[in-house]
C-alpha atoms as a PDB file:
ATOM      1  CA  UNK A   1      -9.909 -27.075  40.094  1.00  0.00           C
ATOM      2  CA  UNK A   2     -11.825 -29.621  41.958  1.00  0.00           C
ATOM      3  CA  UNK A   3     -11.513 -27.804  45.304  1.00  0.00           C
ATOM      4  CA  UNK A   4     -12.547 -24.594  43.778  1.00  0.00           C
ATOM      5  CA  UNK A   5     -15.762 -25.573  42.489  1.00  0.00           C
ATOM      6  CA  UNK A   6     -16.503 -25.834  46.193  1.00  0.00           C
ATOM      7  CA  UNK A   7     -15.828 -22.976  47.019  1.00  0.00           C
ATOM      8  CA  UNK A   8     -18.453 -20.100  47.970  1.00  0.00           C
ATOM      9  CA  UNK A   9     -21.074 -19.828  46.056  1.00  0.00           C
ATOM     10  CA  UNK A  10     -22.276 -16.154  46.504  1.00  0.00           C
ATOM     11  CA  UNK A  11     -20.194 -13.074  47.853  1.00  0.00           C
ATOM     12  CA  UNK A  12     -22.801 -10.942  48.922  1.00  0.00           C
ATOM     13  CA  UNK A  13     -20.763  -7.692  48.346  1.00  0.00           C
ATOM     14  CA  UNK A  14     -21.063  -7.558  44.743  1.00  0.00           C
ATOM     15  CA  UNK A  15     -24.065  -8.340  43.181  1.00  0.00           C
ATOM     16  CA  UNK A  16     -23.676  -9.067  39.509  1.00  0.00           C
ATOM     17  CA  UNK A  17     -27.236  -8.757  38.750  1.00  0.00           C
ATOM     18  CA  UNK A  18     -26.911  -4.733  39.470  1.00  0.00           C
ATOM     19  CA  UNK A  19     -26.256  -2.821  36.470  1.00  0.00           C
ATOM     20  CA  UNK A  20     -22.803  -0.627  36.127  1.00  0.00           C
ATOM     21  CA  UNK A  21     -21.928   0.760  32.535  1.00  0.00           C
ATOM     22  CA  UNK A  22     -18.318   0.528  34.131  1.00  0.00           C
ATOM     23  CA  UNK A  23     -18.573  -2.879  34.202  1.00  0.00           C
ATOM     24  CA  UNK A  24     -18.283  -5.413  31.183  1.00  0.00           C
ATOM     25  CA  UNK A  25     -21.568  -7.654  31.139  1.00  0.00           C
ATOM     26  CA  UNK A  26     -22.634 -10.367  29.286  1.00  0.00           C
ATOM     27  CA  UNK A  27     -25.252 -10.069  27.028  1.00  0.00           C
ATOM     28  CA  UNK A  28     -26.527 -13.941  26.595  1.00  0.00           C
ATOM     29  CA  UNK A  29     -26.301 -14.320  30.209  1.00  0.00           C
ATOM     30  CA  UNK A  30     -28.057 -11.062  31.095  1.00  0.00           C
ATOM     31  CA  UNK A  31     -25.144 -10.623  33.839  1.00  0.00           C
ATOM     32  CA  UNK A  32     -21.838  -8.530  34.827  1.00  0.00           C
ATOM     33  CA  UNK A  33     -20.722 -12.300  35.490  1.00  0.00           C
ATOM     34  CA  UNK A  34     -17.107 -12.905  36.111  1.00  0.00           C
ATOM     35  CA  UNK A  35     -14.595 -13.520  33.406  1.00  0.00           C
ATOM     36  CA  UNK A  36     -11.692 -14.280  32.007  1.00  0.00           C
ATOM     37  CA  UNK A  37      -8.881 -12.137  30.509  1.00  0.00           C
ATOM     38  CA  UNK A  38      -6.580 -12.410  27.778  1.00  0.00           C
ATOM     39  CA  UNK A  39      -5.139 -11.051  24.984  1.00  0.00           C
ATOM     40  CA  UNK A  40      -3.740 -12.379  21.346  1.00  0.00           C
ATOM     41  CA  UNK A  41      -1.486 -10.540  19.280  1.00  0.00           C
ATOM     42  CA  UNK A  42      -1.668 -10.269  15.320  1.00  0.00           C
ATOM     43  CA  UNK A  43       0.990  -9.528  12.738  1.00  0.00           C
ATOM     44  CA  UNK A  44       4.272 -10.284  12.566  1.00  0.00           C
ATOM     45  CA  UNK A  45       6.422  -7.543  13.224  1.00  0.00           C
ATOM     46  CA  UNK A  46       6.281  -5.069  16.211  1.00  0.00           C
ATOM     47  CA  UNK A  47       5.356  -2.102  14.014  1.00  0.00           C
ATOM     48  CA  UNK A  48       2.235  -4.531  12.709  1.00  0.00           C
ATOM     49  CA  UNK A  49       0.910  -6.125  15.704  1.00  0.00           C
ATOM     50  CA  UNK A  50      -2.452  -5.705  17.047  1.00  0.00           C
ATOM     51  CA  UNK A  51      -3.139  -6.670  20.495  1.00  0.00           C
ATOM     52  CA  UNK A  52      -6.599  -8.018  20.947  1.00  0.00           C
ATOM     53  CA  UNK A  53      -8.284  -8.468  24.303  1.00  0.00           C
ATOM     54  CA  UNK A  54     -11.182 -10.486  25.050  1.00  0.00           C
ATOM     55  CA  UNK A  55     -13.351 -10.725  27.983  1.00  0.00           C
ATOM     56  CA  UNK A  56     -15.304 -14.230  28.105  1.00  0.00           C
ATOM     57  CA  UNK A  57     -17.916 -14.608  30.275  1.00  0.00           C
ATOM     58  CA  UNK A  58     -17.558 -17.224  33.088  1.00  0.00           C
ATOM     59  CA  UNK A  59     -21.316 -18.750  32.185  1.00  0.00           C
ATOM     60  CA  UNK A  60     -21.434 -18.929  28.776  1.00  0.00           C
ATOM     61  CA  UNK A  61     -17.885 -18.298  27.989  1.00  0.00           C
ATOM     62  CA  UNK A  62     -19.269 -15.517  25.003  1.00  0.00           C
ATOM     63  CA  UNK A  63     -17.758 -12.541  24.613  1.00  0.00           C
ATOM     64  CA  UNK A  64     -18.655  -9.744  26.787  1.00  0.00           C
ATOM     65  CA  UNK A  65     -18.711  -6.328  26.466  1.00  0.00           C
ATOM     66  CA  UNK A  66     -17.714  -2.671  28.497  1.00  0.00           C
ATOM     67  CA  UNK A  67     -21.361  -0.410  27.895  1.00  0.00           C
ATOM     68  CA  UNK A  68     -19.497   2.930  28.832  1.00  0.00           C
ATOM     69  CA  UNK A  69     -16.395   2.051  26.842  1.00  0.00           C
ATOM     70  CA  UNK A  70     -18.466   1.147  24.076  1.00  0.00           C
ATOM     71  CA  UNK A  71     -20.978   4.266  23.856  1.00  0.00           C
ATOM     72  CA  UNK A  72     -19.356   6.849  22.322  1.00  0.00           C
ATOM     73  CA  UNK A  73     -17.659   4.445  19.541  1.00  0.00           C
ATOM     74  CA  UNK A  74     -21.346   3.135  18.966  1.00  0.00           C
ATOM     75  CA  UNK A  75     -22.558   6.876  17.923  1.00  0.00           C
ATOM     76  CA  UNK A  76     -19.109   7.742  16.095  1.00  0.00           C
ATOM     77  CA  UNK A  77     -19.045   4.344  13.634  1.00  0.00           C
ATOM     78  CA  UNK A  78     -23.089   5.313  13.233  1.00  0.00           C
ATOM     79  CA  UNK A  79     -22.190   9.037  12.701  1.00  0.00           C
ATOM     80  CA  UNK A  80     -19.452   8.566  10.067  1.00  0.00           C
ATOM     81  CA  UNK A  81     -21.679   5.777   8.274  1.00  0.00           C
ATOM     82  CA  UNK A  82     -24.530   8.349   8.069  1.00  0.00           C
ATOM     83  CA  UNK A  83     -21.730  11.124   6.928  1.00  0.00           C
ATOM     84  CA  UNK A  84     -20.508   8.976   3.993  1.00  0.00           C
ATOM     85  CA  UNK A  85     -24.489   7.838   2.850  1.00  0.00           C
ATOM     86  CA  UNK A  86     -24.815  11.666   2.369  1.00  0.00           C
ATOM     87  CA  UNK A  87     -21.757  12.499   1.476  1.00  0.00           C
ATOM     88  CA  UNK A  88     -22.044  10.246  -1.545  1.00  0.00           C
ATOM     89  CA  UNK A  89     -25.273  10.945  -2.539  1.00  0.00           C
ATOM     90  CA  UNK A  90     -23.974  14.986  -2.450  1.00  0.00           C
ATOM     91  CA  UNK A  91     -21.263  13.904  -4.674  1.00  0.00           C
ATOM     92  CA  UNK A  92     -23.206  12.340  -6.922  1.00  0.00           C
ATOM     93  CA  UNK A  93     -25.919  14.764  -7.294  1.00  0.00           C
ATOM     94  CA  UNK A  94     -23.226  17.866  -7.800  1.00  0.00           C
ATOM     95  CA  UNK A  95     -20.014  15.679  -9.450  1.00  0.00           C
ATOM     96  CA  UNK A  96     -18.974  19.374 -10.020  1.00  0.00           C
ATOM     97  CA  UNK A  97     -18.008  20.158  -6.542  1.00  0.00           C
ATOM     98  CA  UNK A  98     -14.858  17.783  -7.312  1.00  0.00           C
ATOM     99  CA  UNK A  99     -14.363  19.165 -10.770  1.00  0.00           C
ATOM    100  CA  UNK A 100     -10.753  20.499  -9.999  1.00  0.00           C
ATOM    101  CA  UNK A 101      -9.356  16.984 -11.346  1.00  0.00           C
ATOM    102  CA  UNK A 102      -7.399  16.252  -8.065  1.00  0.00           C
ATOM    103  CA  UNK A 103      -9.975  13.080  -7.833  1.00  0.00           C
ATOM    104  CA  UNK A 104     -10.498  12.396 -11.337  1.00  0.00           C
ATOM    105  CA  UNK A 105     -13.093   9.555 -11.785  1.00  0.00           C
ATOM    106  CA  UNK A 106     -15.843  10.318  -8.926  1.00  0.00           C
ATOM    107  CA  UNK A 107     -17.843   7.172  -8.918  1.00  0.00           C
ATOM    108  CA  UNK A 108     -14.424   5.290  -7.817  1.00  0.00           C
ATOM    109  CA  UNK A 109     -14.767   7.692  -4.480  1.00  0.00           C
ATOM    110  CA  UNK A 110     -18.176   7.540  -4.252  1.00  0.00           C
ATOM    111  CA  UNK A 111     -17.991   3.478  -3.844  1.00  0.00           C
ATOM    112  CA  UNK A 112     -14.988   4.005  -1.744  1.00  0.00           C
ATOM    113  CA  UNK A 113     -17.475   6.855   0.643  1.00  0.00           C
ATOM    114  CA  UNK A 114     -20.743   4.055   1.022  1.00  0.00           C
ATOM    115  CA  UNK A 115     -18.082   0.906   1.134  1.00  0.00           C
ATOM    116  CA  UNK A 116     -16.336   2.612   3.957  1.00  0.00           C
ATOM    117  CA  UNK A 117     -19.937   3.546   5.478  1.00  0.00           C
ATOM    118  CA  UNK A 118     -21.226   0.020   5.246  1.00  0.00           C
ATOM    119  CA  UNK A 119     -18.147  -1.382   6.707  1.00  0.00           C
ATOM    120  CA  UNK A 120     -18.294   1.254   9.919  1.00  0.00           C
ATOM    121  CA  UNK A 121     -22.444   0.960   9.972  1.00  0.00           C
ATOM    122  CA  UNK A 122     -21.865  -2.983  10.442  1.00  0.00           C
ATOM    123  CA  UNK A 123     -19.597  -2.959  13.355  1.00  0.00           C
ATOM    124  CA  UNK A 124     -21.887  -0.080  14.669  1.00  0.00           C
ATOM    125  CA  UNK A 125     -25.112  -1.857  13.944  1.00  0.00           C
ATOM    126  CA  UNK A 126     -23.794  -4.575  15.922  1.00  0.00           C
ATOM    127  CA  UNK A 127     -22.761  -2.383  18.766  1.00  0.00           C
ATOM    128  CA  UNK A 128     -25.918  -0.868  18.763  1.00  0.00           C
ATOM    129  CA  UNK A 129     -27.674  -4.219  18.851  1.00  0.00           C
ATOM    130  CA  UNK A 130     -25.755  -5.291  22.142  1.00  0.00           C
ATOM    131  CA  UNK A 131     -26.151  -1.797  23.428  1.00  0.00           C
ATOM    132  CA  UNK A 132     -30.145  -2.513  23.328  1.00  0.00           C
ATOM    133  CA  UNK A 133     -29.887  -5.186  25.101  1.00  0.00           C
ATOM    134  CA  UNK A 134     -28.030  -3.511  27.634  1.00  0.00           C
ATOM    135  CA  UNK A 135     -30.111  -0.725  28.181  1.00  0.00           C
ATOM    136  CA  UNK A 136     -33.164  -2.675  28.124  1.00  0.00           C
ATOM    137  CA  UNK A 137     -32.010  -5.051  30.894  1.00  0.00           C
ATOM    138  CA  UNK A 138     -30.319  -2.173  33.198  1.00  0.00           C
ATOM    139  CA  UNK A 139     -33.972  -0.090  32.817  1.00  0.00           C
ATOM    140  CA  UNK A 140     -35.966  -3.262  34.018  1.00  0.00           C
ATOM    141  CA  UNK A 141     -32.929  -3.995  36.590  1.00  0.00           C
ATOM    142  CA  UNK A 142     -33.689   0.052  37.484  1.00  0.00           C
ATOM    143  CA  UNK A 143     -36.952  -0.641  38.332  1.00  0.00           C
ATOM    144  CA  UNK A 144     -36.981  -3.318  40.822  1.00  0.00           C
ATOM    145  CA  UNK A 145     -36.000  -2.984  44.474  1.00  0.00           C
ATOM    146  CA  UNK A 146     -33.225  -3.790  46.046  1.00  0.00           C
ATOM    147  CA  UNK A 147     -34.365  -7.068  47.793  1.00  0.00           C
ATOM    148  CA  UNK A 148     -35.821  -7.948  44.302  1.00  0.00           C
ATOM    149  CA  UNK A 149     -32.171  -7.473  42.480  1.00  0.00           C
ATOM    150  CA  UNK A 150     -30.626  -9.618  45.715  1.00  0.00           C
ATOM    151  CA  UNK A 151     -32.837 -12.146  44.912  1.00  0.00           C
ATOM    152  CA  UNK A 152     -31.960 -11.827  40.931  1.00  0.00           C
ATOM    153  CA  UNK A 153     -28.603 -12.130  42.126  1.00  0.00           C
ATOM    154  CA  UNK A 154     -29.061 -15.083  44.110  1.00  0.00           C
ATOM    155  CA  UNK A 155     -30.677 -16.872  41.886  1.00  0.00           C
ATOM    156  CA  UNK A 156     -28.857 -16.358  38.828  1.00  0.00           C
ATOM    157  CA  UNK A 157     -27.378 -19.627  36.892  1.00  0.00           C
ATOM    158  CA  UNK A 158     -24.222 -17.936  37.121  1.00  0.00           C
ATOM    159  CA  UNK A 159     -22.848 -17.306  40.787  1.00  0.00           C
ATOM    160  CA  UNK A 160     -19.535 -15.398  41.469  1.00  0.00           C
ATOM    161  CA  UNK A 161     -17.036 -17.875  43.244  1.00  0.00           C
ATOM    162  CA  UNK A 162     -14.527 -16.629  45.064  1.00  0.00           C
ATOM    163  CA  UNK A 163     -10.538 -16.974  43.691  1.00  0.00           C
ATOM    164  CA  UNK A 164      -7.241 -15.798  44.077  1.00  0.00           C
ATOM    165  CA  UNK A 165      -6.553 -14.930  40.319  1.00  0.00           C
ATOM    166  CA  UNK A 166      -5.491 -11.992  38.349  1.00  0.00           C
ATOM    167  CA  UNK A 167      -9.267 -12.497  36.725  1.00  0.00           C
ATOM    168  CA  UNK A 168     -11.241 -12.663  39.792  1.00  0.00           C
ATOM    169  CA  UNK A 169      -9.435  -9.226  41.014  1.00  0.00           C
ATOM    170  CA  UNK A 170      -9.789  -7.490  37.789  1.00  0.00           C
ATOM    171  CA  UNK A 171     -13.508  -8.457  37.788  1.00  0.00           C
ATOM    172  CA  UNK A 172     -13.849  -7.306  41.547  1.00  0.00           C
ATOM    173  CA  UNK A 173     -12.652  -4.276  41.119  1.00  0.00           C
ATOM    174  CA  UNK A 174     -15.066  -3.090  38.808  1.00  0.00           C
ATOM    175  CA  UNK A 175     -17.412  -3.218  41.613  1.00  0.00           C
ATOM    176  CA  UNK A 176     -15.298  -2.717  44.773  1.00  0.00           C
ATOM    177  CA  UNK A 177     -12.123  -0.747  46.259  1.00  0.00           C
ATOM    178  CA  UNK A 178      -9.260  -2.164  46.181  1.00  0.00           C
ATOM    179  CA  UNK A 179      -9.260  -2.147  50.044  1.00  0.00           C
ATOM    180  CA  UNK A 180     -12.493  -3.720  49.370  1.00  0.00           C
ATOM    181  CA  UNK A 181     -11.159  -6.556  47.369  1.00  0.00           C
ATOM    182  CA  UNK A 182      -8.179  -7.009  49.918  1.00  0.00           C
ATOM    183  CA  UNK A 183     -11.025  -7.685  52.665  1.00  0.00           C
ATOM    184  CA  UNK A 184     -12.654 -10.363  50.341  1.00  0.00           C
ATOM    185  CA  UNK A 185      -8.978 -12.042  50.252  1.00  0.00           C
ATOM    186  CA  UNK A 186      -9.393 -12.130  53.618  1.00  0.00           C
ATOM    187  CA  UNK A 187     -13.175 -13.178  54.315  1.00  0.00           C
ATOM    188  CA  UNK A 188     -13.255 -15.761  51.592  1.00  0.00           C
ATOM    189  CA  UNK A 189      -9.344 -16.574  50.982  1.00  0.00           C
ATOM    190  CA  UNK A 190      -8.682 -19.422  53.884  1.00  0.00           C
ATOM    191  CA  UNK A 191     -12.314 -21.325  52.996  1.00  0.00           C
ATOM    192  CA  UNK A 192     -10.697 -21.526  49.613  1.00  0.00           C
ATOM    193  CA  UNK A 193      -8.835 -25.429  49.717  1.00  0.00           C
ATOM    194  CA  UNK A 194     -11.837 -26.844  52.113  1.00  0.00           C
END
């Protein structure tokens, strides 16, 4: 890894400090930094297992997150916690809605309703959180030029280094063609054991 740290510093054709929702970006580092991949599997049998994938950031090695993959299950998770606040307060108001006696005791449901809210408003409160930050740092990013977000880019803590790894190509491809990334291979690939 010695010979890697070496290697080039910046690669001019992507600049990580230019905002893409397609892109996952970390939210300590302010950044679409590069990252690493990999997955972990819960549960023991095949029917049970959960395959969890996590993107850490190459700077701070947090987790980082995908702002156009995580959108629209921000303002569903908010929606249905919102939908079971007034659900349950409907419920209780008129118990007589539910008077048929297929759900006998109604407070038990009405707990269930606002436990199952609270649980889906916390994962979307923290989505919306990160989702903040996000949109306030691609706005700001919006507003400067382009030699100002070069300059962002170049002097960011975090600088993309060239590599010839599964995570490097993944990460460049958010940004470029695959073509694209094949030209980087070549541009940056033989400077990579100096």
């Amino acid at each position: 890894m010695g010979g890697r740290s070496q290697a080039m510093k910046h690669i001019p054709e992507i600049n990580h400090c230019l905002p893409n929702a397609k892109a996952y970006w970390c939210s300590k580092c302010k950044a679409h930094n590069p990252y690493t991949y990999s997955t972990s599997e819960t549960g023991d049998s095949h029917r049970d297992k959960i395959v969890l994938q996590k993107f850490g950031c190459s700077g701070c090695h947090g987790h980082m997150f995908h702002p156009a993959e995580t959108t629209p299950w921000m303002y569903g998770l908010v929606a249905f916690t919102f939908l079971m606040i007034i659900l349950s307060f409907y419920i209780s108001d008129n118990p007589h809605v539910l008077s048929g006696g297929e759900f006998g005791d109604t407070d038990g449901l009405i707990y269930c309703m606002l436990g199952l809210g609270t649980f889906s408003g916390l994962i979307g409160g923290m989505m919306v959180f990160h989702m903040r930050k996000w949109v306030g740092w691609s706005w700001a990013q919006r507003l400067k030029s382009a030699a100002q977000l070069e300059e962002d880019s170049l002097n960011h803590p975090v600088q993309s280094q060239y590599e010839e790894s599964e995570d490097f190509v993944l990460w460049a491809k958010q940004f470029l063609s695959p073509d694209e990334v094949n030209a980087l291979k070549e541009k940056y690939g033989t400077q990579q054991e100096d």
